[in-house]
N, C-alpha and C. Protein backbone atom coordinates (compact mmCIF):
# COMPACT_ATOMS: atom_id res chain seq x y z
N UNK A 1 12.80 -50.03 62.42
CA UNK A 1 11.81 -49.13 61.86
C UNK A 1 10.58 -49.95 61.47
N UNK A 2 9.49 -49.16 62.02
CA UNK A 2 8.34 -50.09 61.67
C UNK A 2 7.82 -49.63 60.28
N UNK A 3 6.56 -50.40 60.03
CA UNK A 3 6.15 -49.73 58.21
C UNK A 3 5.28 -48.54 58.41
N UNK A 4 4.80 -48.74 59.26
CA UNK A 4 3.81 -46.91 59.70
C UNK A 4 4.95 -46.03 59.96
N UNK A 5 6.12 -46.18 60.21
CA UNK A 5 7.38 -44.79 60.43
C UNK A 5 7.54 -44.53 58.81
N UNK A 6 7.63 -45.61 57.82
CA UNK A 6 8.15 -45.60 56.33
C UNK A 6 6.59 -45.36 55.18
N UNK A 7 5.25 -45.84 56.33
CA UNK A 7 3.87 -44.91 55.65
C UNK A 7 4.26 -43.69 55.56
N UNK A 8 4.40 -43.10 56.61
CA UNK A 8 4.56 -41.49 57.12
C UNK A 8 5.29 -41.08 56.04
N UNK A 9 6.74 -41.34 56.05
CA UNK A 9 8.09 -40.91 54.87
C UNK A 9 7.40 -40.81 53.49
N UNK A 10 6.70 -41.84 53.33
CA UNK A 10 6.26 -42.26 51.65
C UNK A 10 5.45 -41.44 50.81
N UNK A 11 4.29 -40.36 52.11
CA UNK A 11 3.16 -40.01 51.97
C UNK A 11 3.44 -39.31 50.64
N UNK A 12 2.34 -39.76 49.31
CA UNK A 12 2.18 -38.75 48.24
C UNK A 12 2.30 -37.52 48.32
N UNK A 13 1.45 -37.25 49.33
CA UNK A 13 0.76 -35.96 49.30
C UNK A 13 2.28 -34.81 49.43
N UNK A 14 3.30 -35.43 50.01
CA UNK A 14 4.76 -34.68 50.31
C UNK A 14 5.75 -34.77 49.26
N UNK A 15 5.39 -35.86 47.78
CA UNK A 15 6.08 -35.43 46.92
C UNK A 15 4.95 -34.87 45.27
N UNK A 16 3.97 -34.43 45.85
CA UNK A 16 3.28 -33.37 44.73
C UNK A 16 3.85 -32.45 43.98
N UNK A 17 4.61 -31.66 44.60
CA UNK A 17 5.21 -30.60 44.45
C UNK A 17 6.20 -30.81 43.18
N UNK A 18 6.48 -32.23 43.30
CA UNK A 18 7.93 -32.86 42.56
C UNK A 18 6.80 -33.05 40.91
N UNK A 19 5.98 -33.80 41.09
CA UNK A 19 5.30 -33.77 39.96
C UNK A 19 5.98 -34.93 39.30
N UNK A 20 5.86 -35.65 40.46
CA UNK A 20 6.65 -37.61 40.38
C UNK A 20 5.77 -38.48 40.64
N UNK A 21 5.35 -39.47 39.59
CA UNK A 21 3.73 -40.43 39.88
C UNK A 21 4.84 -41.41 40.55
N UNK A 22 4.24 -42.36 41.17
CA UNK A 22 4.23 -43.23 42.04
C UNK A 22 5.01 -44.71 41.04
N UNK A 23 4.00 -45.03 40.21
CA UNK A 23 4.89 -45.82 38.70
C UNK A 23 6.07 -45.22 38.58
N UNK A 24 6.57 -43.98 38.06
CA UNK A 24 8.01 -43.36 37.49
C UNK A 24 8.64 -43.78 39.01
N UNK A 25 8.92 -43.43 39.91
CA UNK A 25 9.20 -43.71 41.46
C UNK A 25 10.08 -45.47 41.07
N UNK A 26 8.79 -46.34 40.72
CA UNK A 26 8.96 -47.56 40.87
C UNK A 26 10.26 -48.24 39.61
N UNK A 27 9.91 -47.69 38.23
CA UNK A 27 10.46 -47.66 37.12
C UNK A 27 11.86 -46.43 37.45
N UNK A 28 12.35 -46.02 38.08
CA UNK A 28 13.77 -45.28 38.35
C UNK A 28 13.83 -46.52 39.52
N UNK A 29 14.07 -46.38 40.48
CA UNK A 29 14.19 -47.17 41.75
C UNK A 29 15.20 -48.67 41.17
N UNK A 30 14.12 -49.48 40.32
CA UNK A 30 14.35 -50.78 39.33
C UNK A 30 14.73 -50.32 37.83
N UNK A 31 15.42 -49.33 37.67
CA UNK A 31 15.86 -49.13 36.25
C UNK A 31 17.85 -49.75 36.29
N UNK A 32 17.90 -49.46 37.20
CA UNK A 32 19.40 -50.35 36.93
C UNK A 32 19.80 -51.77 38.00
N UNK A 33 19.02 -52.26 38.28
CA UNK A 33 18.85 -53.27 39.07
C UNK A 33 17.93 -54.44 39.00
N UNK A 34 18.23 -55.76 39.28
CA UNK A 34 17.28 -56.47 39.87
C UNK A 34 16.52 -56.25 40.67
N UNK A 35 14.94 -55.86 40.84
CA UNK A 35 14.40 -55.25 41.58
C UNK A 35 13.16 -56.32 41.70
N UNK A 36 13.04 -57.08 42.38
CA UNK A 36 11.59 -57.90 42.08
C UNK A 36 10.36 -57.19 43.44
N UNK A 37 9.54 -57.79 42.95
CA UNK A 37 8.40 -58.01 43.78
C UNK A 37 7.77 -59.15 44.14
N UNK A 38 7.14 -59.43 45.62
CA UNK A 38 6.74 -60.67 45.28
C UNK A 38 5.49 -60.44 46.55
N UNK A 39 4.91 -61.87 46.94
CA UNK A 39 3.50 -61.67 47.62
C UNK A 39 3.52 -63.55 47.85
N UNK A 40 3.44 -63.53 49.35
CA UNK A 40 3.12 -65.18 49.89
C UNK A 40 1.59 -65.15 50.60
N UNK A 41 0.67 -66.06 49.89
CA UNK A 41 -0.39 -66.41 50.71
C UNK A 41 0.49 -67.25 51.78
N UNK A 42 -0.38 -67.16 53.40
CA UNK A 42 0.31 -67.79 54.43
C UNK A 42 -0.87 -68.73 54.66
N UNK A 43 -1.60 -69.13 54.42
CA UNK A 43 -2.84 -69.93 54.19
C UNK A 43 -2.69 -71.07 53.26
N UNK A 44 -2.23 -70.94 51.99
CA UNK A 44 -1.62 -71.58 50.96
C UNK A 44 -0.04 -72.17 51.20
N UNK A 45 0.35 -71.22 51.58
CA UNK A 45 1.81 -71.12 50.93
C UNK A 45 2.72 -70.75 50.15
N UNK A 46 1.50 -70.49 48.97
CA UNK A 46 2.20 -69.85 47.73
C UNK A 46 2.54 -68.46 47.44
N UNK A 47 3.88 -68.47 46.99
CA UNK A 47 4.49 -67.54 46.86
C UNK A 47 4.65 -67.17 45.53
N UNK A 48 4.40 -65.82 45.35
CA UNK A 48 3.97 -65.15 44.05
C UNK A 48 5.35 -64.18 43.43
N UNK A 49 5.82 -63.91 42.26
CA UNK A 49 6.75 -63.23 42.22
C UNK A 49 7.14 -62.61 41.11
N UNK A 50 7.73 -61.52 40.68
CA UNK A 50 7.99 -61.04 39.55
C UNK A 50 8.72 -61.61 38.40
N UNK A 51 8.71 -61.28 37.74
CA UNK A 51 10.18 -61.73 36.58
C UNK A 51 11.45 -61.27 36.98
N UNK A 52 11.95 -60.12 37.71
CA UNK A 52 13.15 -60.28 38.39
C UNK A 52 13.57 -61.33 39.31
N UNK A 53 12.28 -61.66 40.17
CA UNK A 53 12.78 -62.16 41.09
C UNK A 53 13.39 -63.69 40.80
N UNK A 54 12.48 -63.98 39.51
CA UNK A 54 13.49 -65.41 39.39
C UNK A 54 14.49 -65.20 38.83
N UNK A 55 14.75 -63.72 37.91
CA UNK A 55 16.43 -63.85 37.20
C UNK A 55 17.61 -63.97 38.35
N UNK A 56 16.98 -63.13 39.57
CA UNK A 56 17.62 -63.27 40.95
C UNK A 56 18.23 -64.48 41.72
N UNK A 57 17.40 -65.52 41.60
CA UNK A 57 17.37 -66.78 41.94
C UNK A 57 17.83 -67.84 40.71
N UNK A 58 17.82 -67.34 39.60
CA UNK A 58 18.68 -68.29 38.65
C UNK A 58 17.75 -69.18 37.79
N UNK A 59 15.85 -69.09 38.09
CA UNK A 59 15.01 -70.22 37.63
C UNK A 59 14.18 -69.48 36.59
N UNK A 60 13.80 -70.53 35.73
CA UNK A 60 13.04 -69.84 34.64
C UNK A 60 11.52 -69.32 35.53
N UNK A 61 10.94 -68.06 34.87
CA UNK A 61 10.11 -67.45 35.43
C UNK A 61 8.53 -68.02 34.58
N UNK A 62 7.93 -67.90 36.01
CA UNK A 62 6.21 -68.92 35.78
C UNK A 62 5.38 -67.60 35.77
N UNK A 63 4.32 -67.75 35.51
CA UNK A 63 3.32 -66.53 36.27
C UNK A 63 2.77 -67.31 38.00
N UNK A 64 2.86 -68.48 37.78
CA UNK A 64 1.97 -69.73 39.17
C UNK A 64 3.04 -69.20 39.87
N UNK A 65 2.95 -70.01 41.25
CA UNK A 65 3.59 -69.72 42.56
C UNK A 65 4.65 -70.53 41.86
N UNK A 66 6.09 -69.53 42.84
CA UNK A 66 7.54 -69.90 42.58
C UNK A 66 7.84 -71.75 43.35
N UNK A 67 8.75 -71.98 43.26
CA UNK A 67 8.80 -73.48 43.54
C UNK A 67 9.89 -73.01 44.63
N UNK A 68 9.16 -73.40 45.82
CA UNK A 68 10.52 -72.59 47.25
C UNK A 68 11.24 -73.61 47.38
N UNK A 69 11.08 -74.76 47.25
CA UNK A 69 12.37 -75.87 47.34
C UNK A 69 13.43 -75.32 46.17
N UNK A 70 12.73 -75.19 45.25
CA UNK A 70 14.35 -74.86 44.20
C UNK A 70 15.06 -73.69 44.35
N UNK A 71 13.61 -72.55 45.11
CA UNK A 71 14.11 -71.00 45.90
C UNK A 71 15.37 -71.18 46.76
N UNK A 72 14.75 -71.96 47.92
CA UNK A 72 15.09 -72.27 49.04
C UNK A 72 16.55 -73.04 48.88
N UNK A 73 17.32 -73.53 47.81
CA UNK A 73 18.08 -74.03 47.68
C UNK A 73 19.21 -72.79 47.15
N UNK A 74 18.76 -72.04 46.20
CA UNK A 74 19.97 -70.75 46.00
C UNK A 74 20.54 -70.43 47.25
N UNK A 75 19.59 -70.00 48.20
CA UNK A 75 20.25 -69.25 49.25
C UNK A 75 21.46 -70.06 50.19
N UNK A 76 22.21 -69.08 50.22
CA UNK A 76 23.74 -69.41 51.10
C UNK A 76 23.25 -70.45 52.40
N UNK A 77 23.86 -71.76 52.19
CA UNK A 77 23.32 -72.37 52.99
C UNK A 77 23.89 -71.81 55.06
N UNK A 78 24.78 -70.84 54.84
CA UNK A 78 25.06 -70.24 56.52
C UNK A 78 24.22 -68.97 56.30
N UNK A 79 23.32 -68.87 55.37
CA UNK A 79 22.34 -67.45 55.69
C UNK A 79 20.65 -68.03 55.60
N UNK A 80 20.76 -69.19 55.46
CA UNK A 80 18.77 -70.35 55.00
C UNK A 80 18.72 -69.90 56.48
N UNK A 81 19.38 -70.26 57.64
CA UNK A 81 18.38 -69.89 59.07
C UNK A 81 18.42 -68.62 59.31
N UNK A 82 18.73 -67.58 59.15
CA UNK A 82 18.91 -66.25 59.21
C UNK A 82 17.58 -66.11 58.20
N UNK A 83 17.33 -66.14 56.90
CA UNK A 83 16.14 -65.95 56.25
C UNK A 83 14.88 -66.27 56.83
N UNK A 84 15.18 -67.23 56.86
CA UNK A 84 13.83 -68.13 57.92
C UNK A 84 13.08 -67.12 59.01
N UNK A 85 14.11 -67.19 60.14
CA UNK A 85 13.95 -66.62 61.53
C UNK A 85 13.30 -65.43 61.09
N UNK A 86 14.09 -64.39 59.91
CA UNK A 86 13.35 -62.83 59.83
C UNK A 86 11.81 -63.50 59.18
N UNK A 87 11.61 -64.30 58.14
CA UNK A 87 9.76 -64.09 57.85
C UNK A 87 8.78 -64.92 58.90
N UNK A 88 9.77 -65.74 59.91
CA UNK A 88 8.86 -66.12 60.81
C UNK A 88 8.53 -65.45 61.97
N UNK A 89 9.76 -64.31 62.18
CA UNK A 89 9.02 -63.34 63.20
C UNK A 89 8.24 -62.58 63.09
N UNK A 90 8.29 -62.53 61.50
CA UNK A 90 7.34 -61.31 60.98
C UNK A 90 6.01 -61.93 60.97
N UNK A 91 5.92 -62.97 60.47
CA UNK A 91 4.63 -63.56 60.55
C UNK A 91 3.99 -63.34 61.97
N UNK A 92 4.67 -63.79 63.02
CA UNK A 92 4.57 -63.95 64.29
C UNK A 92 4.23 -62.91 65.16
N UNK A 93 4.96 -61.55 64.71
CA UNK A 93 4.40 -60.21 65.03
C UNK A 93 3.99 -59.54 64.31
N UNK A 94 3.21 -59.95 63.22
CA UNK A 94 2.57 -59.51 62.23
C UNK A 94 3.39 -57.91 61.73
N UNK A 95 4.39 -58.03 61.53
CA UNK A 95 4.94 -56.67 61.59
C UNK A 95 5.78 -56.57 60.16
N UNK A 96 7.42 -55.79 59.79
CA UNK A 96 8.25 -56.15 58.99
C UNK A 96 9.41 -56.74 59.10
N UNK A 97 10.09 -56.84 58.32
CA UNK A 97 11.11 -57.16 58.03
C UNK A 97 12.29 -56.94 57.11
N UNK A 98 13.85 -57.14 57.36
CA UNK A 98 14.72 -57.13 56.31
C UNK A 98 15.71 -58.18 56.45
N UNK A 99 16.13 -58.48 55.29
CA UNK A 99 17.60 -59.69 55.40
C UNK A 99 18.72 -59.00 54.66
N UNK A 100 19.57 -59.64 54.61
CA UNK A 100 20.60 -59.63 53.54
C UNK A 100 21.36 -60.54 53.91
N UNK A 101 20.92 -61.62 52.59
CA UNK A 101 21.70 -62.64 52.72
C UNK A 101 22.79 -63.03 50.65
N UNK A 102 22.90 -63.95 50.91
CA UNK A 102 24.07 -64.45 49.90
C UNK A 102 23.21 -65.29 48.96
N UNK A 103 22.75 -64.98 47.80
CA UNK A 103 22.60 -66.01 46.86
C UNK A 103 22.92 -66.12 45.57
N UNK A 104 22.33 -67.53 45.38
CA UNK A 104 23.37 -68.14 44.04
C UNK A 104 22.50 -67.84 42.57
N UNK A 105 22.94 -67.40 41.91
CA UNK A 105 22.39 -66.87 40.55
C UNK A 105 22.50 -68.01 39.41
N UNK A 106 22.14 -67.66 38.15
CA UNK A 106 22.83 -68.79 37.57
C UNK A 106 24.25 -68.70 36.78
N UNK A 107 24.58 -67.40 37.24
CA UNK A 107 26.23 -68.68 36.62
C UNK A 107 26.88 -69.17 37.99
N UNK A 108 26.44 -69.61 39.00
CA UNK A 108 26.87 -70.58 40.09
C UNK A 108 27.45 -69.97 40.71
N UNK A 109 27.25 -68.02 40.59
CA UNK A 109 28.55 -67.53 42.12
C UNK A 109 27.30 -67.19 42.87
N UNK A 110 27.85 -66.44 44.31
CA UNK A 110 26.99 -65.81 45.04
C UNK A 110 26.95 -64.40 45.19
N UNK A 111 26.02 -63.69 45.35
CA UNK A 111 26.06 -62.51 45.13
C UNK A 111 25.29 -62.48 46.43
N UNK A 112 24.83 -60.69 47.47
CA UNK A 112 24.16 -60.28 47.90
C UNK A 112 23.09 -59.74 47.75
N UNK A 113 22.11 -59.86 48.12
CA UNK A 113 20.55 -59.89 47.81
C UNK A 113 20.05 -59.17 49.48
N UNK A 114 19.07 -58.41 49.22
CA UNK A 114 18.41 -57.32 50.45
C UNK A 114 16.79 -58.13 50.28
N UNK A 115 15.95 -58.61 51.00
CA UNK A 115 14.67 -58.86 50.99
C UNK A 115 13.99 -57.65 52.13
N UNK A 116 13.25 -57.09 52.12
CA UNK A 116 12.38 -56.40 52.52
C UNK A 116 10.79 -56.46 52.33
N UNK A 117 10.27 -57.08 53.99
CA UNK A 117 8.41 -57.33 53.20
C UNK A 117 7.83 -57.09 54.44
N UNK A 118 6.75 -57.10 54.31
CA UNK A 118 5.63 -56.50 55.91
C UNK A 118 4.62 -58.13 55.61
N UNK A 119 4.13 -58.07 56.91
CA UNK A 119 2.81 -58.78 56.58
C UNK A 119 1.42 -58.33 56.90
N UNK A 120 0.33 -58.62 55.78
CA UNK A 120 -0.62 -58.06 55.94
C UNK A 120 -1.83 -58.65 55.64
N UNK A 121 -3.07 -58.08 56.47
CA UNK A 121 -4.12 -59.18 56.17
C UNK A 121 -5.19 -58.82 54.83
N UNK A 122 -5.44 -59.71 54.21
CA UNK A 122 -6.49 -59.39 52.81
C UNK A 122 -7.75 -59.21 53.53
N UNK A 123 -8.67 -58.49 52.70
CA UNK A 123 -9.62 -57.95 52.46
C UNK A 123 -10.98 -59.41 53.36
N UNK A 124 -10.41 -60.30 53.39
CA UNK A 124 -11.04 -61.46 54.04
C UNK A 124 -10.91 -61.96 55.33
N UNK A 125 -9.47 -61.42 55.94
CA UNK A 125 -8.80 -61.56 57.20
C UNK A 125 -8.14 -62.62 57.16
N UNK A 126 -7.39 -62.76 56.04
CA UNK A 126 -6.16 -63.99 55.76
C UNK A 126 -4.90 -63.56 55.87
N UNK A 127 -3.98 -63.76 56.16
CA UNK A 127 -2.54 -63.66 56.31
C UNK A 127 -1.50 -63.50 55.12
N UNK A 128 -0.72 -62.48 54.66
CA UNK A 128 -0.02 -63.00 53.80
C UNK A 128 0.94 -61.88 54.14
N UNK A 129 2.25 -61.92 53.25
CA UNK A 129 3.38 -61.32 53.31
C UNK A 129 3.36 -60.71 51.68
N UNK A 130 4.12 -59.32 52.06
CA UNK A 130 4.08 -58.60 50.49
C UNK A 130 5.62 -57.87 50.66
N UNK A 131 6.09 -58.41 49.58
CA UNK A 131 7.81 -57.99 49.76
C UNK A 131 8.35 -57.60 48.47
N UNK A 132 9.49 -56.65 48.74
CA UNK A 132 10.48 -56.83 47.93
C UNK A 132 12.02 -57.75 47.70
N UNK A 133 13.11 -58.08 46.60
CA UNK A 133 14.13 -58.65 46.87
C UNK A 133 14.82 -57.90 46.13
N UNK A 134 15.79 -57.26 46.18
CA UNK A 134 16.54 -57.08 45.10
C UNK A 134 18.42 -57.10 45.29
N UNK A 135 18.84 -56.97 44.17
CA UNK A 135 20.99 -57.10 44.33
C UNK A 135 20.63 -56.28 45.21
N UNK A 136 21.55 -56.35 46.29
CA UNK A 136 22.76 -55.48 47.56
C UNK A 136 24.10 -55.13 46.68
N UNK A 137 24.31 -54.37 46.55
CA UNK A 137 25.85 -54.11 46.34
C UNK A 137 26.47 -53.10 47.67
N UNK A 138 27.01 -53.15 48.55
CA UNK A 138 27.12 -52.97 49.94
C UNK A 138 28.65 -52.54 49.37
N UNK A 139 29.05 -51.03 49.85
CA UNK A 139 30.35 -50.79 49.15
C UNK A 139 31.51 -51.35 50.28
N UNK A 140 31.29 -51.54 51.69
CA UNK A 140 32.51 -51.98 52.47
C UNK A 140 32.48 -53.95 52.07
N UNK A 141 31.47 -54.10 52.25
CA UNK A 141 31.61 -55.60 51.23
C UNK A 141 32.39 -55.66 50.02
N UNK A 142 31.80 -54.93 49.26
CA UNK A 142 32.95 -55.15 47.92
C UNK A 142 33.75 -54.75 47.36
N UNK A 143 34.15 -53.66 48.49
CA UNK A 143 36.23 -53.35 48.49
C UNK A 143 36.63 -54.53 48.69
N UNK A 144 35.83 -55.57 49.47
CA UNK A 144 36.54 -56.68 50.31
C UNK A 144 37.30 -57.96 48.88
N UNK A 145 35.94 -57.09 47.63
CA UNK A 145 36.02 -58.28 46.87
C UNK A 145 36.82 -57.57 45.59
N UNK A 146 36.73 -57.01 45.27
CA UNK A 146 37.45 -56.00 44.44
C UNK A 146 38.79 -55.53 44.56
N UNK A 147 39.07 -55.69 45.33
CA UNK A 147 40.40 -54.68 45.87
C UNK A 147 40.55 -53.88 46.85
N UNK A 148 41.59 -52.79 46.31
CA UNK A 148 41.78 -51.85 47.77
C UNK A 148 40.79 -50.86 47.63
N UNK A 149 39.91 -50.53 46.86
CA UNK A 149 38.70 -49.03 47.11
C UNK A 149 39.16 -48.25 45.81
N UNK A 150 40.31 -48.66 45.26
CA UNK A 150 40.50 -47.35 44.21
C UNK A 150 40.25 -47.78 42.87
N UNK A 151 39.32 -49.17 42.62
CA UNK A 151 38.31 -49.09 41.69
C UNK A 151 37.34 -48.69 41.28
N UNK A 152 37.24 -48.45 40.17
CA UNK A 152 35.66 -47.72 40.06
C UNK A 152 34.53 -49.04 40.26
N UNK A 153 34.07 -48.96 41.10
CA UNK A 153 33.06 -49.76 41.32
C UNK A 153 31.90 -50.03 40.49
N UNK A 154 31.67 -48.72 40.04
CA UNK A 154 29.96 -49.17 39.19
C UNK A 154 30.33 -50.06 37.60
N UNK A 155 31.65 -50.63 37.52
CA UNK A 155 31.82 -50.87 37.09
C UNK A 155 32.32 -52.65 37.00
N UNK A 156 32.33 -52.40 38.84
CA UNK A 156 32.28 -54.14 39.31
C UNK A 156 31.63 -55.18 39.07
């Protein structure tokens, strides 16, 4: 799915009726979750990010660009080339993307994490990527980890 199929879906103008601002949308969505946001100049390098996104990753949170070596080290080291490959194609076809890969939090387990980001050019004709990350909880995954299914899960 490209991001002009998920423009189309998103359009305001189709949830008026609901009498739902765009903020409340964002604040339900991230009300029971790690939900970050984040934004990479591709010119720089630097990668910009919310206060979730480092509780996500396990590092104390900056307002400056995140430190991707200490990023780049949470992630499941059999899912780092799988991450890679999705923001370099995206870069490459200037288009989107999604992952779901495995990372390490700070009390040292691994959990699943969903990244979702497009890339897009600024107002100057510079390059950058604008994404989300947030927990995966994937329910055929975590029967796997839980048990046989006849747990209550939201409680995992």
């Amino acid at each position: 799915m490209r991001f002009t199929d998920i423009d189309e879906r998103s359009n305001s103008a189709d949830r008026d009726h609901i009498g739902i601002s765009d903020k409340e949308i964002v604040e339900l969505v991230a009300a029971y979750r790690l939900y970050g946001f984040w934004r990479m100049d591709l010119e720089s390098g630097h990668f910009f990010a919310t206060k979730d996104i480092f509780t996500l990753f396990g590092m104390e949170y900056t307002t400056g660009p995140m430190n991707l070596v200490e990023a780049n080290s949470k992630i499941h080291p059999d899912d780092y080339t799988l991450v890679v490959q999705a923001l370099e194609t995206c870069i490459e076809q200037k288009n989107s993307f999604h992952v779901i890969f495995r990372l390490k939090g700070s009390d040292q387990n691994y959990k699943f994490a969903r990244c979702v980001g497009r890339y897009r050019e600024t107002p100057e004709g510079r390059g950058e990527m604008v994404g989300v990350t947030y927990e995966f909880f994937e329910r055929l995954r975590a029967i796997g980890f839980v048990g046989d299914g006849t747990e209550n899960l939201a409680t995992a």
